[in-house]
Protein backbone atom coordinates (compact mmCIF):
# COMPACT_ATOMS: atom_id res chain seq x y z
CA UNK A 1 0.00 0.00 0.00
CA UNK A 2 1.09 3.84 -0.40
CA UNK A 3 2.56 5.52 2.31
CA UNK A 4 0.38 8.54 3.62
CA UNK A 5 1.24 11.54 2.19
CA UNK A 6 3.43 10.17 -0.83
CA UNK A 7 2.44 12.49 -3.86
CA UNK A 8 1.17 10.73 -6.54
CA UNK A 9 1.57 11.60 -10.11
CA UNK A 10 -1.45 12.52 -12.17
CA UNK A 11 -0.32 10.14 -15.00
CA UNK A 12 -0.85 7.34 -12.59
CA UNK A 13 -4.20 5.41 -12.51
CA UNK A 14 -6.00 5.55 -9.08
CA UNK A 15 -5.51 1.66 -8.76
CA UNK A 16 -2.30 2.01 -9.43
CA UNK A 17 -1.54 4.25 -6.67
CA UNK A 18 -3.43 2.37 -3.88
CA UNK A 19 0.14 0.25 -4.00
CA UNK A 20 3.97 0.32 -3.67
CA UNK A 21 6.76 -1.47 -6.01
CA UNK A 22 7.33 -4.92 -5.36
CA UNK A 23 9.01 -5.11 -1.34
CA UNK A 24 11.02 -8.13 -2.99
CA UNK A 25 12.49 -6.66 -5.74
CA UNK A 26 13.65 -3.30 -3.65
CA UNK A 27 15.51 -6.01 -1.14
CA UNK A 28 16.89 -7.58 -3.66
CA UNK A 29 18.55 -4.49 -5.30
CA UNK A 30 19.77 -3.64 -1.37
CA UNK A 31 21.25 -7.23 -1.05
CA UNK A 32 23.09 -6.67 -4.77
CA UNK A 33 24.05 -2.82 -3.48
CA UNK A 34 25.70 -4.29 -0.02
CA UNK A 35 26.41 -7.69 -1.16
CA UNK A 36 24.24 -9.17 1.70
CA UNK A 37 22.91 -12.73 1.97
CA UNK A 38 19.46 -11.88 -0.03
CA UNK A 39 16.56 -13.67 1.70
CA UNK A 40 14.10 -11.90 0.34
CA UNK A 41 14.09 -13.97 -2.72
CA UNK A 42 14.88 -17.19 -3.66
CA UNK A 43 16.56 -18.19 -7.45
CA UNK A 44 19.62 -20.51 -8.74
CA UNK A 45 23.20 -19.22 -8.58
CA UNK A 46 24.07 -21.56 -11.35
CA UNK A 47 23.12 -22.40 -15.11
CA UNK A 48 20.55 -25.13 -16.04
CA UNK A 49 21.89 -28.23 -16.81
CA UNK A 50 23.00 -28.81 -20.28
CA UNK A 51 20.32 -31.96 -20.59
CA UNK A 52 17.67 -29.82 -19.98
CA UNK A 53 18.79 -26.66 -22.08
CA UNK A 54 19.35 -29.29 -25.19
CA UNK A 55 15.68 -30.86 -24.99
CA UNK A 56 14.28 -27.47 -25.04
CA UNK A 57 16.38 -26.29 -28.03
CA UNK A 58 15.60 -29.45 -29.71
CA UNK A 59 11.40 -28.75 -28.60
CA UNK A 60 11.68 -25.09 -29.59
CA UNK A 61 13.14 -26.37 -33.37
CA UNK A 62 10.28 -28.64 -34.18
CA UNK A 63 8.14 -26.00 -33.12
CA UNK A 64 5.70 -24.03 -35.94
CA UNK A 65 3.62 -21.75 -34.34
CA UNK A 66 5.08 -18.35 -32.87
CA UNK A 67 2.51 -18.14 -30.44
CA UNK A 68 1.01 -20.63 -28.83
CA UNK A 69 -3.01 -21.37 -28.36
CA UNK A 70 -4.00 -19.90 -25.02
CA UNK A 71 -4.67 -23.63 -23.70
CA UNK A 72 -0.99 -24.60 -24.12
CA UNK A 73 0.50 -26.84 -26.91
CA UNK A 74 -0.69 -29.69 -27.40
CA UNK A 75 2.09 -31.56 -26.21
CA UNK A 76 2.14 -29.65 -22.81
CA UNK A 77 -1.58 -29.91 -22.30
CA UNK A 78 -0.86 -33.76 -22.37
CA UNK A 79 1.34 -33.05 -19.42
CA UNK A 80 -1.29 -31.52 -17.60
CA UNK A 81 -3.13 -35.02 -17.73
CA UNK A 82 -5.91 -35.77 -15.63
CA UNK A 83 -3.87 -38.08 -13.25
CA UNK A 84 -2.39 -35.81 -11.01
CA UNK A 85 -6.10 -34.04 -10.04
CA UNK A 86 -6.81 -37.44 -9.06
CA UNK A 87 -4.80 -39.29 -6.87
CA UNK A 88 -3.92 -35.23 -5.58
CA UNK A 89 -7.06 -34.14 -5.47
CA UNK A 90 -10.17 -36.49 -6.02
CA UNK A 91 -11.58 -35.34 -8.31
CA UNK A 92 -11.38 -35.75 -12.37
CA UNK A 93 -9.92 -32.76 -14.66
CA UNK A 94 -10.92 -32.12 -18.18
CA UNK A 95 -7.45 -30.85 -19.82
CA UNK A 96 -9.17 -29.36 -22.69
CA UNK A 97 -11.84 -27.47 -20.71
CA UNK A 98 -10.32 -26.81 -17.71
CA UNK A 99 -6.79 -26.05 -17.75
CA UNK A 100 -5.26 -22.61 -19.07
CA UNK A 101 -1.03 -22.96 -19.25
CA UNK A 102 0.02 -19.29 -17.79
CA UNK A 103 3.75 -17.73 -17.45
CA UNK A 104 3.55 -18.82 -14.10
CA UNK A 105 1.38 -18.65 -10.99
CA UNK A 106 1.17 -14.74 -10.82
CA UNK A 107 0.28 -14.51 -13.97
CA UNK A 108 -2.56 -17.67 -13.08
CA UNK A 109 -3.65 -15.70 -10.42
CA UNK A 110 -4.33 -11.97 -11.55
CA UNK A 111 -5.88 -13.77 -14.87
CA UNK A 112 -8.07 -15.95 -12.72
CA UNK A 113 -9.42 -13.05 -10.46
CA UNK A 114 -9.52 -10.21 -13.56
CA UNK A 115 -11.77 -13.29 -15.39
CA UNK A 116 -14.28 -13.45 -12.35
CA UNK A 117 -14.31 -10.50 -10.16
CA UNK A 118 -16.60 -7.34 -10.78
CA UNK A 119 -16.23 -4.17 -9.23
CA UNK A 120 -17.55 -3.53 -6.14
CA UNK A 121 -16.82 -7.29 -4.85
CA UNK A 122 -14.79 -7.93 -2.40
CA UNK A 123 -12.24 -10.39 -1.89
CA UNK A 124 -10.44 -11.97 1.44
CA UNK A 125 -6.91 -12.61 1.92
CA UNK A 126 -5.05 -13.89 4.98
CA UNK A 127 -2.37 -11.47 6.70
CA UNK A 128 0.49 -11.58 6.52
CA UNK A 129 0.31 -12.42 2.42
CA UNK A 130 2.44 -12.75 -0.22
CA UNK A 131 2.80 -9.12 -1.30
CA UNK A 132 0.67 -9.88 -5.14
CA UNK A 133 -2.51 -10.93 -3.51
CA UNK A 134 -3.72 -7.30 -2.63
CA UNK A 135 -2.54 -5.68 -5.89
CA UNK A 136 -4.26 -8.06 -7.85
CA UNK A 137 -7.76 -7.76 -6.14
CA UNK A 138 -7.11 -3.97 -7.14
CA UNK A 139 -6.44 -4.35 -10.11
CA UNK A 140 -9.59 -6.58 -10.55
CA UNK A 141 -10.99 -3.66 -8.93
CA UNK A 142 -12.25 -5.89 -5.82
CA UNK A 143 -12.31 -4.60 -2.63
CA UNK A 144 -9.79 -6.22 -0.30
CA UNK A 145 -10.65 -7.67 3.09
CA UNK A 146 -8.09 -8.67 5.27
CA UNK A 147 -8.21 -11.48 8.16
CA UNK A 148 -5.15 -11.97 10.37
CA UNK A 149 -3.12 -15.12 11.26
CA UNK A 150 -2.12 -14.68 14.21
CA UNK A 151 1.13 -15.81 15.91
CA UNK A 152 2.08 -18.38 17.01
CA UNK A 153 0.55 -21.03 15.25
CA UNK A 154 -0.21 -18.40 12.74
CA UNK A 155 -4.18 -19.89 13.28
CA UNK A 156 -7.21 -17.60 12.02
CA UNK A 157 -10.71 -16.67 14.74
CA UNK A 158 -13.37 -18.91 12.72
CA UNK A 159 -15.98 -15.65 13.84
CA UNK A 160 -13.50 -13.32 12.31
CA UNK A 161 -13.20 -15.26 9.55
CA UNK A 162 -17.13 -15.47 8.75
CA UNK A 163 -17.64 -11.78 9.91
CA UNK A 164 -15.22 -11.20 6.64
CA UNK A 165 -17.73 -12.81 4.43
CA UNK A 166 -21.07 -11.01 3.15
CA UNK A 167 -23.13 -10.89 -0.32
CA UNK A 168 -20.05 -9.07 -1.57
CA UNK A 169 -17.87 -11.38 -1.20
CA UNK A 170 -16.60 -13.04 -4.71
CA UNK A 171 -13.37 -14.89 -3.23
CA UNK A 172 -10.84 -15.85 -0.60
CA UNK A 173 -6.99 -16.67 -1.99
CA UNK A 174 -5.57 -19.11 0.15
CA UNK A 175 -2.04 -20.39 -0.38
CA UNK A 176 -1.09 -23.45 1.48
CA UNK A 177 1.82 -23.74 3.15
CA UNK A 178 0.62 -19.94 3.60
CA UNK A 179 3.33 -17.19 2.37
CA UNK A 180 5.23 -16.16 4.14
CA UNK A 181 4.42 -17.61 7.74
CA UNK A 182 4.79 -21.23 7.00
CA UNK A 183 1.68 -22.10 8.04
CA UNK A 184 0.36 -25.21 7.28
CA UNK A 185 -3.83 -25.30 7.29
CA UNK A 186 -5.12 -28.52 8.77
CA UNK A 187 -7.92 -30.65 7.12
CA UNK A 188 -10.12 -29.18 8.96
CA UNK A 189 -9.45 -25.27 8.83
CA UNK A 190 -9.87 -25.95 4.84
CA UNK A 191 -13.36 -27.71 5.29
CA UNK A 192 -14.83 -24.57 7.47
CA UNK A 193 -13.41 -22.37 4.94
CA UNK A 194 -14.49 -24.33 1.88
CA UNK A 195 -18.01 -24.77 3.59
CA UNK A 196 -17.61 -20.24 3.96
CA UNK A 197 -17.64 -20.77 0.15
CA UNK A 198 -20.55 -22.53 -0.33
CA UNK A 199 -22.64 -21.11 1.75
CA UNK A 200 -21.66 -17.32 0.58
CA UNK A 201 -21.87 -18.54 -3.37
CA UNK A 202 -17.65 -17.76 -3.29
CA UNK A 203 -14.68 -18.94 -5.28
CA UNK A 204 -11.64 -20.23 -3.86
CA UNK A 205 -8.49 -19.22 -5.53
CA UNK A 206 -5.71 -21.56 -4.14
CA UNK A 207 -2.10 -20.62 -4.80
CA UNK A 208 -0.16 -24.05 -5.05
CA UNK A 209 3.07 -22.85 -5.72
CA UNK A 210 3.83 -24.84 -2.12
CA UNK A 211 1.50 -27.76 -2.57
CA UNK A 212 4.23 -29.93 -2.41
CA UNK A 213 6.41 -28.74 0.68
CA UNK A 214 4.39 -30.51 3.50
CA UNK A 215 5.89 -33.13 5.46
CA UNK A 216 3.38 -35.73 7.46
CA UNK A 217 1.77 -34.83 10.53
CA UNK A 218 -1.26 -35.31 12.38
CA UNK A 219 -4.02 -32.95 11.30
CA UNK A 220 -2.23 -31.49 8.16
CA UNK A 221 -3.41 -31.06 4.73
CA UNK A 222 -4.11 -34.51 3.04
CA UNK A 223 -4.06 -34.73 -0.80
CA UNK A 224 -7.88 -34.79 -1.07
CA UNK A 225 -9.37 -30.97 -1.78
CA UNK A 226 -12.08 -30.15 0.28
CA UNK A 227 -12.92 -27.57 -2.76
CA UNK A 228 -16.08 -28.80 -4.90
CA UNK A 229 -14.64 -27.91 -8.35
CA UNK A 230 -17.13 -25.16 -9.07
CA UNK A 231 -15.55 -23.53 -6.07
CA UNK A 232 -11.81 -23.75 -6.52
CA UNK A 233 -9.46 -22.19 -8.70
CA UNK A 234 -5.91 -23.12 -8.36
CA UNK A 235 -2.39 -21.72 -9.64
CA UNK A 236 0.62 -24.04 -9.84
CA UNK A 237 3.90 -23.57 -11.32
């Protein structure tokens, strides 16, 4: 969000203004400026393996289209198979009709919400977030709502939590293990909030970037969604 006071040029749109440059980015260019440890964010200090950089030459050759169809190539859609969904999820996935291959999860997200949110709806995000999730409800020109996780568990109040939601409410993001506290929601946090969607007619959009960093303990996440798929939209890289 702005700082209070900061002028604001007239050339920039009032959604635009309602938020800051990406906090990660600005660290980063401190760690570069100081050579400090960078924790702020997280990327390779060394070239992709020569296997890897060959088979995508090679892919990119036999290629004919400059752009590709906005449901992915063919080829990659069949990578997107219905078997994951399943044995992750429960549920069955139509490839053709239900997936859409993004540059990544941010750009999954903000397409997802732009897609389905009008303006004047609002949308609820847990806080402390990772820093896209408010920018893109602006920019979908939702409303933000926020509810707090609170330390040291990082758990939510269940009464906060439905206090949030009202006939204006179009969606929660959740992002599981939650960035960037960690937290881990159990089974049973993501059945009250899945049955918050239902009975306020709301979508789910789940950022999954994580899905795969949880390690077994009682209570956690299990691979089954509690999301009915008319509910849930999810991101994944």
């Amino acid at each position: 969000m702005t700082t209070p006071g900061t002028k604001i040029s007239r050339r920039v749109s009032r959604k635009a203004s309602l938020f800051t440059e990406s906090v990660i980015r600005e660290m980063t260019r401190e760690a570069m400026k100081y050579g400090a440890v960078n924790l702020s964010q997280g990327f390779p200090d060394f070239a992709a393996p020569e296997d890897i950089k060959r088979v995508a030459m090679q892919s990119d050759r036999r290629r004919c289209k400059p752009v590709c169809d906005y449901l992915g190539c063919e080829k990659t859609s069949a990578t997107r198979s219905p078997k994951k969904p399943k044995w992750h999820l429960g549920f069955e996935i139509d490839p053709e009709a239900e997936i859409t291959v993004t540059c990544g999860s941010t750009e999954g997200m903000i397409s997802a919400m732009m897609a389905t949110v009008d303006p004047g709806d609002e949308v609820i995000v847990f806080e402390p977030f990772y820093e896209n999730y408010a920018p893109d409800a602006i920019l979908s020109d939702a409303t933000p709502r926020y509810v707090p996780l609170r330390a040291p568990v990082w758990s939510f109040d269940r009464d906060e939590l439905r206090a949030a939601f009202n006939a204006k409410t179009k969606a929660i993001i959740i992002c599981n293990p939650n960035n960037p506290t960690g937290k881990v929601f159990t089974r049973d946090e993501m059945e009250f909030i899945a049955g918050l969607c239902q009975e306020f007619d709301a979508l789910c959009f789940t950022d999954e970037i994580y899905e795969h960093i949880l390690y077994p303990r009682a209570g956690a996440r299990s691979h089954t969604s509690p999301w009915p798929k008319s509910r849930g939209c999810a991101t994944a890289p």
